[in-house]
PDB file of N, CA and C in Angstrom:
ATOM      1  N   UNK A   1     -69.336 -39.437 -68.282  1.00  0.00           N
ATOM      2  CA  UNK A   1     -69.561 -39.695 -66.880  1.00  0.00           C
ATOM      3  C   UNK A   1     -70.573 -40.830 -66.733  1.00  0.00           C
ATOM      4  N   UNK A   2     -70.337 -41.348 -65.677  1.00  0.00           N
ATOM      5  CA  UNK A   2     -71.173 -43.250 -65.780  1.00  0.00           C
ATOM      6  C   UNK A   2     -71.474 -42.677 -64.165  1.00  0.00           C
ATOM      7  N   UNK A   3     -72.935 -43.192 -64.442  1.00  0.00           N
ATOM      8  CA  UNK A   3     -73.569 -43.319 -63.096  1.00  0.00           C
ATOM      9  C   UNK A   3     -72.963 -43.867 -61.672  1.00  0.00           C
ATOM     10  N   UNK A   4     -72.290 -44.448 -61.959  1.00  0.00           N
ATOM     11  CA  UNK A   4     -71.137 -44.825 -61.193  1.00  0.00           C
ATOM     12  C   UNK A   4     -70.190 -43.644 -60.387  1.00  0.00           C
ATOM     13  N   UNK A   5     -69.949 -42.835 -60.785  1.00  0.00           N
ATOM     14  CA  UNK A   5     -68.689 -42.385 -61.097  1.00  0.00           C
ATOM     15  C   UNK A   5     -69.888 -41.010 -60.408  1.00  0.00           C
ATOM     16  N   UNK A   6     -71.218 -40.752 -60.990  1.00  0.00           N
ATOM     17  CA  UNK A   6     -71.648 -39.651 -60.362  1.00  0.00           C
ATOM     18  C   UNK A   6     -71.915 -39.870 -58.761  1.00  0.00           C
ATOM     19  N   UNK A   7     -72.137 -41.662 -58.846  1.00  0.00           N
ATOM     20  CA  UNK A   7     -72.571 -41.886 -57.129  1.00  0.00           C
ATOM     21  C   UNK A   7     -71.233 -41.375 -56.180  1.00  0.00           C
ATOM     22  N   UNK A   8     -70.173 -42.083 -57.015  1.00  0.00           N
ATOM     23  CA  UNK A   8     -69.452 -41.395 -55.749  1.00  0.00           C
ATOM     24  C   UNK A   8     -68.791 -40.033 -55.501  1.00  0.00           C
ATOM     25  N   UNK A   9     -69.045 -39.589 -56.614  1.00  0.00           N
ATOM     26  CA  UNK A   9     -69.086 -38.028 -56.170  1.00  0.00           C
ATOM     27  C   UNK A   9     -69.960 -37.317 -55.638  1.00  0.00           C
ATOM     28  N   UNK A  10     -71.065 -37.865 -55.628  1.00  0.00           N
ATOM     29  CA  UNK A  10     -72.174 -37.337 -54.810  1.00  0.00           C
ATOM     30  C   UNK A  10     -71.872 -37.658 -53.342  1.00  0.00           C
ATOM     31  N   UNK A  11     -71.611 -39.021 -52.582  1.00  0.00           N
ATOM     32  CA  UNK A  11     -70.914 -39.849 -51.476  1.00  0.00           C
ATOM     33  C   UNK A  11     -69.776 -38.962 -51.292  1.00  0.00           C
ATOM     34  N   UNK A  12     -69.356 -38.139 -51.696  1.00  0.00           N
ATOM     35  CA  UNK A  12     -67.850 -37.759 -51.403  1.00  0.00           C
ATOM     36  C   UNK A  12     -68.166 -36.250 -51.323  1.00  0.00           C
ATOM     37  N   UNK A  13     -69.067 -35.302 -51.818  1.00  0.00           N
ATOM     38  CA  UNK A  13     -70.056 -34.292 -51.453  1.00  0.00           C
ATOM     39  C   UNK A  13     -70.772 -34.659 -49.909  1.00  0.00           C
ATOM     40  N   UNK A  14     -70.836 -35.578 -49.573  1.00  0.00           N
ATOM     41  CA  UNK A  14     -71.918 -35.702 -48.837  1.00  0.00           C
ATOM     42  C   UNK A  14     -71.249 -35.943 -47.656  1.00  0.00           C
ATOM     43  N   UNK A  15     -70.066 -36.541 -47.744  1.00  0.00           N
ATOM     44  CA  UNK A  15     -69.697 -36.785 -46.373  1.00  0.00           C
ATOM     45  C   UNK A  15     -68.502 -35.233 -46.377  1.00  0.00           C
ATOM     46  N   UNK A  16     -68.093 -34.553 -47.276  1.00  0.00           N
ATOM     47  CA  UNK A  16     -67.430 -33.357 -47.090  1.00  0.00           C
ATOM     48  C   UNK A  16     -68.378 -32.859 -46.646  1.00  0.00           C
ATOM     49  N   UNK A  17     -69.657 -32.313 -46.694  1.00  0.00           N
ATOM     50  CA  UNK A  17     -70.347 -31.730 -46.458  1.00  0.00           C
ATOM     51  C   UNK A  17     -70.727 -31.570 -45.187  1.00  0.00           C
ATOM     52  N   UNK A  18     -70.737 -33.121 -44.567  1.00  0.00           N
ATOM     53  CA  UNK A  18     -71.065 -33.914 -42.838  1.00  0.00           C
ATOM     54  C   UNK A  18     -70.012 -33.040 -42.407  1.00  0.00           C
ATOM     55  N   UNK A  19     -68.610 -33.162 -42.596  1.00  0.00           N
ATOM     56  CA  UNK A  19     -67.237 -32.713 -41.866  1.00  0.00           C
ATOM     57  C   UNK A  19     -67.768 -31.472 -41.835  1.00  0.00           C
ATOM     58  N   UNK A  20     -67.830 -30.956 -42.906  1.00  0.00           N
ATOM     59  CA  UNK A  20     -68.429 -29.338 -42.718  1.00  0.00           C
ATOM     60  C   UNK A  20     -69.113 -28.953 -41.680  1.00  0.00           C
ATOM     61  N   UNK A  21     -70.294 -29.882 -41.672  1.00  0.00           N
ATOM     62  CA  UNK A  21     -71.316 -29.366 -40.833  1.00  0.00           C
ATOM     63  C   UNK A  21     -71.153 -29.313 -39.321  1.00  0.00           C
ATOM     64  N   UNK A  22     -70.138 -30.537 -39.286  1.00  0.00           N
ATOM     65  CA  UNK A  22     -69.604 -31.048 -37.804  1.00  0.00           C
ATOM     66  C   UNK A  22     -68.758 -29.907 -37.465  1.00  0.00           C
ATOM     67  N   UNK A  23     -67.744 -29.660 -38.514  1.00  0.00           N
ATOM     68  CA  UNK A  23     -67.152 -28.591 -37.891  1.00  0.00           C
ATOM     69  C   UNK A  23     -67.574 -27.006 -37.515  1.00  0.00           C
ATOM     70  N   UNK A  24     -68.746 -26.712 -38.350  1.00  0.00           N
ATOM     71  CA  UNK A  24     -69.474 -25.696 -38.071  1.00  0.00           C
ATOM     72  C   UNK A  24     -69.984 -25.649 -36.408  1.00  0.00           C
ATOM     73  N   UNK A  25     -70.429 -26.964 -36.481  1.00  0.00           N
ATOM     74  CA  UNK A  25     -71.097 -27.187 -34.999  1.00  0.00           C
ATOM     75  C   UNK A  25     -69.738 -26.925 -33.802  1.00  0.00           C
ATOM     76  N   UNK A  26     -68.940 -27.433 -33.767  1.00  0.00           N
ATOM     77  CA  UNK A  26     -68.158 -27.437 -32.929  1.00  0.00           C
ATOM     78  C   UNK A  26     -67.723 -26.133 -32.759  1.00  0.00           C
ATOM     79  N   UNK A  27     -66.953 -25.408 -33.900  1.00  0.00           N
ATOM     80  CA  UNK A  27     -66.658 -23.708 -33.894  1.00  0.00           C
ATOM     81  C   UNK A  27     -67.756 -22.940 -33.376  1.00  0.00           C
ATOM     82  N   UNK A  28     -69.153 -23.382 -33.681  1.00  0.00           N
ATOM     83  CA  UNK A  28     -70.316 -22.182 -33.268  1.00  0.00           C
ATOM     84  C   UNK A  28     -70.276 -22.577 -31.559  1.00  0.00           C
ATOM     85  N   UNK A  29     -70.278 -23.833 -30.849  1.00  0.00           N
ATOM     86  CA  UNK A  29     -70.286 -24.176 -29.698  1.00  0.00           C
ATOM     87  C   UNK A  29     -69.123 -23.238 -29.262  1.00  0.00           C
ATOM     88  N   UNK A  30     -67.410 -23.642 -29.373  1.00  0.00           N
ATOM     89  CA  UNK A  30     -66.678 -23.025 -28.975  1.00  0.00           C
ATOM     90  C   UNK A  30     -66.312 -21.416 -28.922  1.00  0.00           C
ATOM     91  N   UNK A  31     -67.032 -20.884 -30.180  1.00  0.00           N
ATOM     92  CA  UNK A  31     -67.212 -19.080 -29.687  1.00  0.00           C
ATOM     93  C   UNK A  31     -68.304 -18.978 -28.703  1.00  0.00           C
ATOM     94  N   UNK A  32     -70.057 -19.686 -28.531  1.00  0.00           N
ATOM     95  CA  UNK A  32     -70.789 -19.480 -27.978  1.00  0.00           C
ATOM     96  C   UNK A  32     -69.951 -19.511 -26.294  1.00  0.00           C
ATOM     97  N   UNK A  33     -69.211 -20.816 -25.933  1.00  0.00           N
ATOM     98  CA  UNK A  33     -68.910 -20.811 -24.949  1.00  0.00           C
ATOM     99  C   UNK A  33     -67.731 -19.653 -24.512  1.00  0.00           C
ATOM    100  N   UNK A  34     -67.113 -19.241 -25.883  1.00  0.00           N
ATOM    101  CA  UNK A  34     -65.939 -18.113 -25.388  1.00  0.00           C
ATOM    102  C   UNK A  34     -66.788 -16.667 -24.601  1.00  0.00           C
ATOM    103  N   UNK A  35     -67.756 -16.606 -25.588  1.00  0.00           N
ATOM    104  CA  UNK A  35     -68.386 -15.318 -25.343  1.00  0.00           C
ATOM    105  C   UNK A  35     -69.221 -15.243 -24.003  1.00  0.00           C
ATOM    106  N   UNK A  36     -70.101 -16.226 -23.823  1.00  0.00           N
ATOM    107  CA  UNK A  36     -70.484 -16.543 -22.415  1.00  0.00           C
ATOM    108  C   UNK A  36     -69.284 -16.223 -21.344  1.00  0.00           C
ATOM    109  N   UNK A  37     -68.521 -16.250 -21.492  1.00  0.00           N
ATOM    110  CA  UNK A  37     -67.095 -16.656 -20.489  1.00  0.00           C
ATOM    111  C   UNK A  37     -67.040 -14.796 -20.471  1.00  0.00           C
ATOM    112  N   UNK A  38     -66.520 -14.594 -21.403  1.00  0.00           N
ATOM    113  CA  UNK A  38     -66.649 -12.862 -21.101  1.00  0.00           C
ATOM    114  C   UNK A  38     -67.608 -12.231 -20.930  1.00  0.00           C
ATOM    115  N   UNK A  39     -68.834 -12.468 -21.035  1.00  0.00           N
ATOM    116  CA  UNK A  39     -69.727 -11.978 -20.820  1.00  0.00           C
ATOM    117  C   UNK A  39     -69.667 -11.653 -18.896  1.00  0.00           C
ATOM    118  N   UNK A  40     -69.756 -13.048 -18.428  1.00  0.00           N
ATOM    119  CA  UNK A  40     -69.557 -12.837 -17.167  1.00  0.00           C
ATOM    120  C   UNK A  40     -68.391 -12.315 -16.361  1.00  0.00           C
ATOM    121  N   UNK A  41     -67.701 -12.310 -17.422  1.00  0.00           N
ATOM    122  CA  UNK A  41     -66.343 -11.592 -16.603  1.00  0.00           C
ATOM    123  C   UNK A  41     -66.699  -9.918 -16.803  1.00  0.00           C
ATOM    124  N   UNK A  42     -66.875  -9.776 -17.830  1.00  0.00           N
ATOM    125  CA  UNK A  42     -67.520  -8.054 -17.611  1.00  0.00           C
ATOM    126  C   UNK A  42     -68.501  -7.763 -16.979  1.00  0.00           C
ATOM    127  N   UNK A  43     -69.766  -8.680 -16.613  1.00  0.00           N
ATOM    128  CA  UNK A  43     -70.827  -8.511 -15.893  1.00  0.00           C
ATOM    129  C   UNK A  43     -70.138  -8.439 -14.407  1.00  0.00           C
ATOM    130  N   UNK A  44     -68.925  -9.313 -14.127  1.00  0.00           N
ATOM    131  CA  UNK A  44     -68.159  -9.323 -12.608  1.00  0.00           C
ATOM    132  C   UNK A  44     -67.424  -7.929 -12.306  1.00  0.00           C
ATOM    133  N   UNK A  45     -66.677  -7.469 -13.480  1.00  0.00           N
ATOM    134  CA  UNK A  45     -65.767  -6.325 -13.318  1.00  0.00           C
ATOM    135  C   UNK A  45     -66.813  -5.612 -13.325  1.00  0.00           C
ATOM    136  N   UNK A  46     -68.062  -4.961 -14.155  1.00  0.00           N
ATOM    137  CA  UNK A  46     -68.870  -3.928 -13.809  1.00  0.00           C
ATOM    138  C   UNK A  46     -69.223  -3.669 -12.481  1.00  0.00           C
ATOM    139  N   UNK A  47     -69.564  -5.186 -12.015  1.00  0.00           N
ATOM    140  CA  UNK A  47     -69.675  -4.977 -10.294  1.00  0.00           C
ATOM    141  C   UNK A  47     -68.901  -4.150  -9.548  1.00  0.00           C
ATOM    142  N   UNK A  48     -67.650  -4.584  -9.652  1.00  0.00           N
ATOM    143  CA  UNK A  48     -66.478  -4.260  -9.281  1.00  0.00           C
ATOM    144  C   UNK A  48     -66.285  -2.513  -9.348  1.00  0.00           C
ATOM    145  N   UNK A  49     -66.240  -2.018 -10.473  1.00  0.00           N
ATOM    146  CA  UNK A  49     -65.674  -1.029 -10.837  1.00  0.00           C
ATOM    147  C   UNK A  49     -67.338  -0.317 -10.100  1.00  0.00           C
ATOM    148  N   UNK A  50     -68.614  -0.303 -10.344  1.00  0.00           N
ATOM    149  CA  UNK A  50     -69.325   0.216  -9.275  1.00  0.00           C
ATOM    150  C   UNK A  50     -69.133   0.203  -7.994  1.00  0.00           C
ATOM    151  N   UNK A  51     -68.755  -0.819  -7.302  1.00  0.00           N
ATOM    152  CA  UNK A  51     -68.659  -0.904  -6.071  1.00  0.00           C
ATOM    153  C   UNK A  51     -67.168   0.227  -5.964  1.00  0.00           C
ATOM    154  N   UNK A  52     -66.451   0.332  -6.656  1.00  0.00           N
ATOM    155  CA  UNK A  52     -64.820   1.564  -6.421  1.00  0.00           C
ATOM    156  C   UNK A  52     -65.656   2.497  -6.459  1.00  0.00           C
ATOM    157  N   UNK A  53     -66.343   2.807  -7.413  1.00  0.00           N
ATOM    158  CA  UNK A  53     -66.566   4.027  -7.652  1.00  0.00           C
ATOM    159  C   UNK A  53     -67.768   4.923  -6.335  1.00  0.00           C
ATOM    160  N   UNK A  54     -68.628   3.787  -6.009  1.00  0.00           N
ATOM    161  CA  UNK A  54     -69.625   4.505  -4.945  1.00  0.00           C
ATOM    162  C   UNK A  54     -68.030   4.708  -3.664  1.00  0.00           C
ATOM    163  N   UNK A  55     -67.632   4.094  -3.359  1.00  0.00           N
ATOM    164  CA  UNK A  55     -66.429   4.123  -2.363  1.00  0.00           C
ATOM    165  C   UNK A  55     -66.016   5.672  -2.974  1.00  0.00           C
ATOM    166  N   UNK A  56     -65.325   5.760  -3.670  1.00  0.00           N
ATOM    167  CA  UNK A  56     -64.572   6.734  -4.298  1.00  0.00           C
ATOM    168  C   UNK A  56     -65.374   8.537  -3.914  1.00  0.00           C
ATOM    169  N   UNK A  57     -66.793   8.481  -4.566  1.00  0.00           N
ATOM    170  CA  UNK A  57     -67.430   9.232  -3.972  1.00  0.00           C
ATOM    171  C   UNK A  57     -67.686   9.605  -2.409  1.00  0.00           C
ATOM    172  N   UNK A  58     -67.933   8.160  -1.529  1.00  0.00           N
ATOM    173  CA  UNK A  58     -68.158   8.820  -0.168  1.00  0.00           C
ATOM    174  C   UNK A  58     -66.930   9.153   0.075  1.00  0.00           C
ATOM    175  N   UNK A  59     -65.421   8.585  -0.142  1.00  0.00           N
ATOM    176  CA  UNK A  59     -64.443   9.510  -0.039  1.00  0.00           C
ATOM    177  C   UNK A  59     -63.934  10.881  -0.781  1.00  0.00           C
ATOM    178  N   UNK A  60     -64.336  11.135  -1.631  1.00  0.00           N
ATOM    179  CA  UNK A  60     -64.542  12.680  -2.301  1.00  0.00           C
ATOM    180  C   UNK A  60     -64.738  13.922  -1.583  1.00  0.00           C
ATOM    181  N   UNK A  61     -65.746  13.847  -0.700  1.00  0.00           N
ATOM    182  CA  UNK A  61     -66.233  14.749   0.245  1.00  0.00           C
ATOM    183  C   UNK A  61     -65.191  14.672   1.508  1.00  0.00           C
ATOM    184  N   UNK A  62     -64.746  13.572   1.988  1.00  0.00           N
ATOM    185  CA  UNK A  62     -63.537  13.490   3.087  1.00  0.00           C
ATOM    186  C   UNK A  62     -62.342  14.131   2.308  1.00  0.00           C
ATOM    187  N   UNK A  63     -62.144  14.261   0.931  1.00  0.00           N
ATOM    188  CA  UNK A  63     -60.474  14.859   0.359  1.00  0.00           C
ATOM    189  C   UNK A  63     -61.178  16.051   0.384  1.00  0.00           C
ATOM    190  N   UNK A  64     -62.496  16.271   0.088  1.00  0.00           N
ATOM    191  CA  UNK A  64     -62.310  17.782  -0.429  1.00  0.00           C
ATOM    192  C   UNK A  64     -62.398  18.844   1.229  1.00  0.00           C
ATOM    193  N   UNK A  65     -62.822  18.036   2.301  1.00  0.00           N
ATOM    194  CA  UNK A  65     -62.729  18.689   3.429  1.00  0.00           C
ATOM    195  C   UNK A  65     -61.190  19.064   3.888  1.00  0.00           C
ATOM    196  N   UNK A  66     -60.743  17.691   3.571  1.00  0.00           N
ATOM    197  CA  UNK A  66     -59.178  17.497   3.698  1.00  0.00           C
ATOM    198  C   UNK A  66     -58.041  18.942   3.267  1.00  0.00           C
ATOM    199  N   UNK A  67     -58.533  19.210   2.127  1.00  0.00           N
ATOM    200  CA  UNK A  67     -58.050  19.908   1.347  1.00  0.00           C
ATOM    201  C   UNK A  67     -58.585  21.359   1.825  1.00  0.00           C
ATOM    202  N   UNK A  68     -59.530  21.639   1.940  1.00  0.00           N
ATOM    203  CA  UNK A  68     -60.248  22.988   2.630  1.00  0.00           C
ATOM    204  C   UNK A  68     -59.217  23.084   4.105  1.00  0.00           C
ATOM    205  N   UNK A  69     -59.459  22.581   4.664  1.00  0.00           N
ATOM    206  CA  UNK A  69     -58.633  22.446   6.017  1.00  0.00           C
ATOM    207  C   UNK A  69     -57.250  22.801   5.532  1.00  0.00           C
ATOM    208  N   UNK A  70     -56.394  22.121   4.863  1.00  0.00           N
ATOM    209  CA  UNK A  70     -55.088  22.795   4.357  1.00  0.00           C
ATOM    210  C   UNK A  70     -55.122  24.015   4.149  1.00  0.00           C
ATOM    211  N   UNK A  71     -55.878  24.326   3.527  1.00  0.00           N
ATOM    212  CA  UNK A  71     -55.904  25.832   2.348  1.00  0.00           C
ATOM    213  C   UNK A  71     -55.968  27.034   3.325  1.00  0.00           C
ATOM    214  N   UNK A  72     -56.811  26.090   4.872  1.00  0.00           N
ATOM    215  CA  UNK A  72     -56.947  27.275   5.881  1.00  0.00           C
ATOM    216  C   UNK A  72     -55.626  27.596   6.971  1.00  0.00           C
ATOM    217  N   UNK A  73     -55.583  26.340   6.931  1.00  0.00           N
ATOM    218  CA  UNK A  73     -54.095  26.317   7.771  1.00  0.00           C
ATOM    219  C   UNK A  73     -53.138  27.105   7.366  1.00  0.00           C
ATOM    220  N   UNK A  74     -53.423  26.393   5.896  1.00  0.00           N
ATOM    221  CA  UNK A  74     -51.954  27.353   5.138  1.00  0.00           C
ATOM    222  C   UNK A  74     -52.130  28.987   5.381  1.00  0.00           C
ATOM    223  N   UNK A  75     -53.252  29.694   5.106  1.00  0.00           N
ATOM    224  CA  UNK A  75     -53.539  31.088   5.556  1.00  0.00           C
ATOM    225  C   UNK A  75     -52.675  31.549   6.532  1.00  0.00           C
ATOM    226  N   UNK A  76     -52.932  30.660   8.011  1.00  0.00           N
ATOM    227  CA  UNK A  76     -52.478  31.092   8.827  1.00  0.00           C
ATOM    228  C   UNK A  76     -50.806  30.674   9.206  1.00  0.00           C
ATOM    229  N   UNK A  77     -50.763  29.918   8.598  1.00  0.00           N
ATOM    230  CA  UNK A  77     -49.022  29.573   8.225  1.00  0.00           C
ATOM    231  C   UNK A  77     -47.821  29.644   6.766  1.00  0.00           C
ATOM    232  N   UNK A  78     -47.817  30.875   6.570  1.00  0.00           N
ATOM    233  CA  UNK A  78     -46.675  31.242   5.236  1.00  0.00           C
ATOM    234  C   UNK A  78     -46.087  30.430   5.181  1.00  0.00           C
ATOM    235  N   UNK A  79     -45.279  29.829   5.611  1.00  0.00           N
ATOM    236  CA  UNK A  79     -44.659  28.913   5.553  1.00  0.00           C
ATOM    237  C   UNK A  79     -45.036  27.725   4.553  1.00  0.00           C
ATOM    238  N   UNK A  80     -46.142  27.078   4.985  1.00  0.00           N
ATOM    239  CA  UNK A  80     -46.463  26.006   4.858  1.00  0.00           C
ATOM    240  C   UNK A  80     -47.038  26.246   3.883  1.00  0.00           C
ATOM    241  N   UNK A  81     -48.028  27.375   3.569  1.00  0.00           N
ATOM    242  CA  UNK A  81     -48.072  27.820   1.953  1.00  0.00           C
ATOM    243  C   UNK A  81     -47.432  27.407   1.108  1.00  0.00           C
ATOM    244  N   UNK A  82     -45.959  28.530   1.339  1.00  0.00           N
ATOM    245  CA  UNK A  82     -44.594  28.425   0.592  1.00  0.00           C
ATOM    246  C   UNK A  82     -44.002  26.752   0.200  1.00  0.00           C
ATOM    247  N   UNK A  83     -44.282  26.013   1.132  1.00  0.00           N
ATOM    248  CA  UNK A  83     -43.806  24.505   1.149  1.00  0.00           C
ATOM    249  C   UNK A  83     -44.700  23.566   0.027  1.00  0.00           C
ATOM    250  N   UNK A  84     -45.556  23.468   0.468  1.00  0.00           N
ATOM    251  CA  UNK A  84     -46.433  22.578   0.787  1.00  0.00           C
ATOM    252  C   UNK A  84     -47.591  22.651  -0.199  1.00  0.00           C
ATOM    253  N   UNK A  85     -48.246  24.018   0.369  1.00  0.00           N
ATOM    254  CA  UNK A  85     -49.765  24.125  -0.976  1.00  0.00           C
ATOM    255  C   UNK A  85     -49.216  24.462  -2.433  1.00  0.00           C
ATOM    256  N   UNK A  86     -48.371  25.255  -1.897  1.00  0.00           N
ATOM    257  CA  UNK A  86     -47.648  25.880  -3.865  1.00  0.00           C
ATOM    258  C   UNK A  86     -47.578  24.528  -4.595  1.00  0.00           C
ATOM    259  N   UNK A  87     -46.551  23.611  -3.912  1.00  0.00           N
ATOM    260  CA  UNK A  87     -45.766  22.475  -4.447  1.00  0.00           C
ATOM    261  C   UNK A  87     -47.081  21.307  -4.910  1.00  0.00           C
ATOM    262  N   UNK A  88     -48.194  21.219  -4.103  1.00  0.00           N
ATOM    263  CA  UNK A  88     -49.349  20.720  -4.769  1.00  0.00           C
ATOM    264  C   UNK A  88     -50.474  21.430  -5.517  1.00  0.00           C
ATOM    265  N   UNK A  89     -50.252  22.559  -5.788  1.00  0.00           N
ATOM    266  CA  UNK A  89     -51.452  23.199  -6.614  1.00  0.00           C
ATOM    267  C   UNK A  89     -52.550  23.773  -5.773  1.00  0.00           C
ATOM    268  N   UNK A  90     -52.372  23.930  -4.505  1.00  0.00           N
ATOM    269  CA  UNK A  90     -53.451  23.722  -3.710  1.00  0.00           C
ATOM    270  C   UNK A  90     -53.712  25.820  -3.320  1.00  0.00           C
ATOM    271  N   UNK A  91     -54.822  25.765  -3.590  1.00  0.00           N
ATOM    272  CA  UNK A  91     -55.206  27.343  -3.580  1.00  0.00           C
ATOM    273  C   UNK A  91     -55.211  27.798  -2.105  1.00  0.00           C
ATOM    274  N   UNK A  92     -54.605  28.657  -1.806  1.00  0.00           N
ATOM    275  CA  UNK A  92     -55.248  29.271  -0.343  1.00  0.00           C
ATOM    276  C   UNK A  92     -56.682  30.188   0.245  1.00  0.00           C
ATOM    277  N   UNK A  93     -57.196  29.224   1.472  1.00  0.00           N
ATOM    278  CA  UNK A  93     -59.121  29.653   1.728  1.00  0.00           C
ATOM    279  C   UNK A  93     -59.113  30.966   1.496  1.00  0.00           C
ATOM    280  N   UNK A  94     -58.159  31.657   1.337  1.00  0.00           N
ATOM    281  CA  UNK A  94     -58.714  33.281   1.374  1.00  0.00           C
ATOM    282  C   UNK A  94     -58.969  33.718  -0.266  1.00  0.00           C
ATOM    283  N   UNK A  95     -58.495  32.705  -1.188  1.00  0.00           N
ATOM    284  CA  UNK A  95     -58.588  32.618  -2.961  1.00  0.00           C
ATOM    285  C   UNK A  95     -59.879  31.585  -3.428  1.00  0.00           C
ATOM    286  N   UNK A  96     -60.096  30.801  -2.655  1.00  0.00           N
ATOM    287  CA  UNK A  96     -61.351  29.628  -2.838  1.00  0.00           C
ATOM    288  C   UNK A  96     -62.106  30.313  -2.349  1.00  0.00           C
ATOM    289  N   UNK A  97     -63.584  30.096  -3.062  1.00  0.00           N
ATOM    290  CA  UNK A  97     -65.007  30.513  -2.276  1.00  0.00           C
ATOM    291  C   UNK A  97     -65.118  29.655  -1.677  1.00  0.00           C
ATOM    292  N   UNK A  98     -66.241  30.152  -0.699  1.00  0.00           N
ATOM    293  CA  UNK A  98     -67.050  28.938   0.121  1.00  0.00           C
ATOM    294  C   UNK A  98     -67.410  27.344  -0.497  1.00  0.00           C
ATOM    295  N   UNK A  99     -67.791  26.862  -0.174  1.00  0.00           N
ATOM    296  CA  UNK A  99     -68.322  25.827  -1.115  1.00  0.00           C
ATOM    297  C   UNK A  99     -69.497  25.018  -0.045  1.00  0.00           C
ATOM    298  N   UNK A 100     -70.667  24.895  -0.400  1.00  0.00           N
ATOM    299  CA  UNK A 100     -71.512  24.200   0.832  1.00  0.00           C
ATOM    300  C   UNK A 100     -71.229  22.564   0.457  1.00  0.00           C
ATOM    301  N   UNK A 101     -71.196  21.765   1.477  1.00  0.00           N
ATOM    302  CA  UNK A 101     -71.052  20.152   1.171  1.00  0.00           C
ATOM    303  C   UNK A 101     -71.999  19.999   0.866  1.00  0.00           C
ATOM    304  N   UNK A 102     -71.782  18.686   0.167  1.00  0.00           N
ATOM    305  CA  UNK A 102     -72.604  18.099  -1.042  1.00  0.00           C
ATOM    306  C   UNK A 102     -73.840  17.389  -0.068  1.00  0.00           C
ATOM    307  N   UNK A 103     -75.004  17.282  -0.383  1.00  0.00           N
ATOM    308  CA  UNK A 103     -76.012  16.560   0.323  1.00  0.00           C
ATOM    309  C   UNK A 103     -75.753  15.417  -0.026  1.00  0.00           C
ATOM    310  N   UNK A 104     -76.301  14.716   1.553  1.00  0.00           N
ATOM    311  CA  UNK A 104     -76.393  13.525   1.967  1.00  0.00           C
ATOM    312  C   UNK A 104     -77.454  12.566   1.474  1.00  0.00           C
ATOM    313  N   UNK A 105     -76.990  11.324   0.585  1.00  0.00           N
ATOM    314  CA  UNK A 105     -78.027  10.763  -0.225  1.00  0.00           C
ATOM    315  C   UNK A 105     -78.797   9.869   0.568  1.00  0.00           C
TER     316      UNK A 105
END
């Protein structure tokens, strides 16, 4: 091996090495920017899916009145028992306990 011959393998190390490095740079940029990107998209949907869910609750207490009200009706209408509560699962008030509503936050 002639000094020669080591320079440019060293020159030819060195600029593989540059490509390397360049391309390192560019891949670490392009995940940094992927992940940023989802980051805020889950930080947006968390919003989201809180904001359903407080909704969801103040309507909870409107189904479950909803549903009490059936269960009483149905009592006073066989019928509609027979129809209606059977066919949804829905218990009749004289089989449900009381239940006090949920406090107001």
């Amino acid at each position: 091996m002639t000094p020669e011959n080591n320079q440019d393998d060293i020159a030819a190390i060195k600029s593989q090495l540059f490509a390397l490095l360049v391309a390192l740079i560019v891949i670490s940029g392009t995940l940094t920017g992927f992940l940023y990107t989802q980051s805020s998209i889950t930080l947006k949907e968390e919003g989201q899916v809180q904001q359903v869910s407080a909704q969801l609750q103040k309507q909870q207490v409107a189904i479950n009145d909803f549903v009490a009200k059936l269960a009483v009706y149905g009592d006073k209408h066989p019928d509609f028992t027979a129809q209606v509560l059977k066919k949804y699962g829905i218990p009749p008030a004289s089989a449900v306990p009381a239940v006090a509503p949920a406090p107001k936050k």
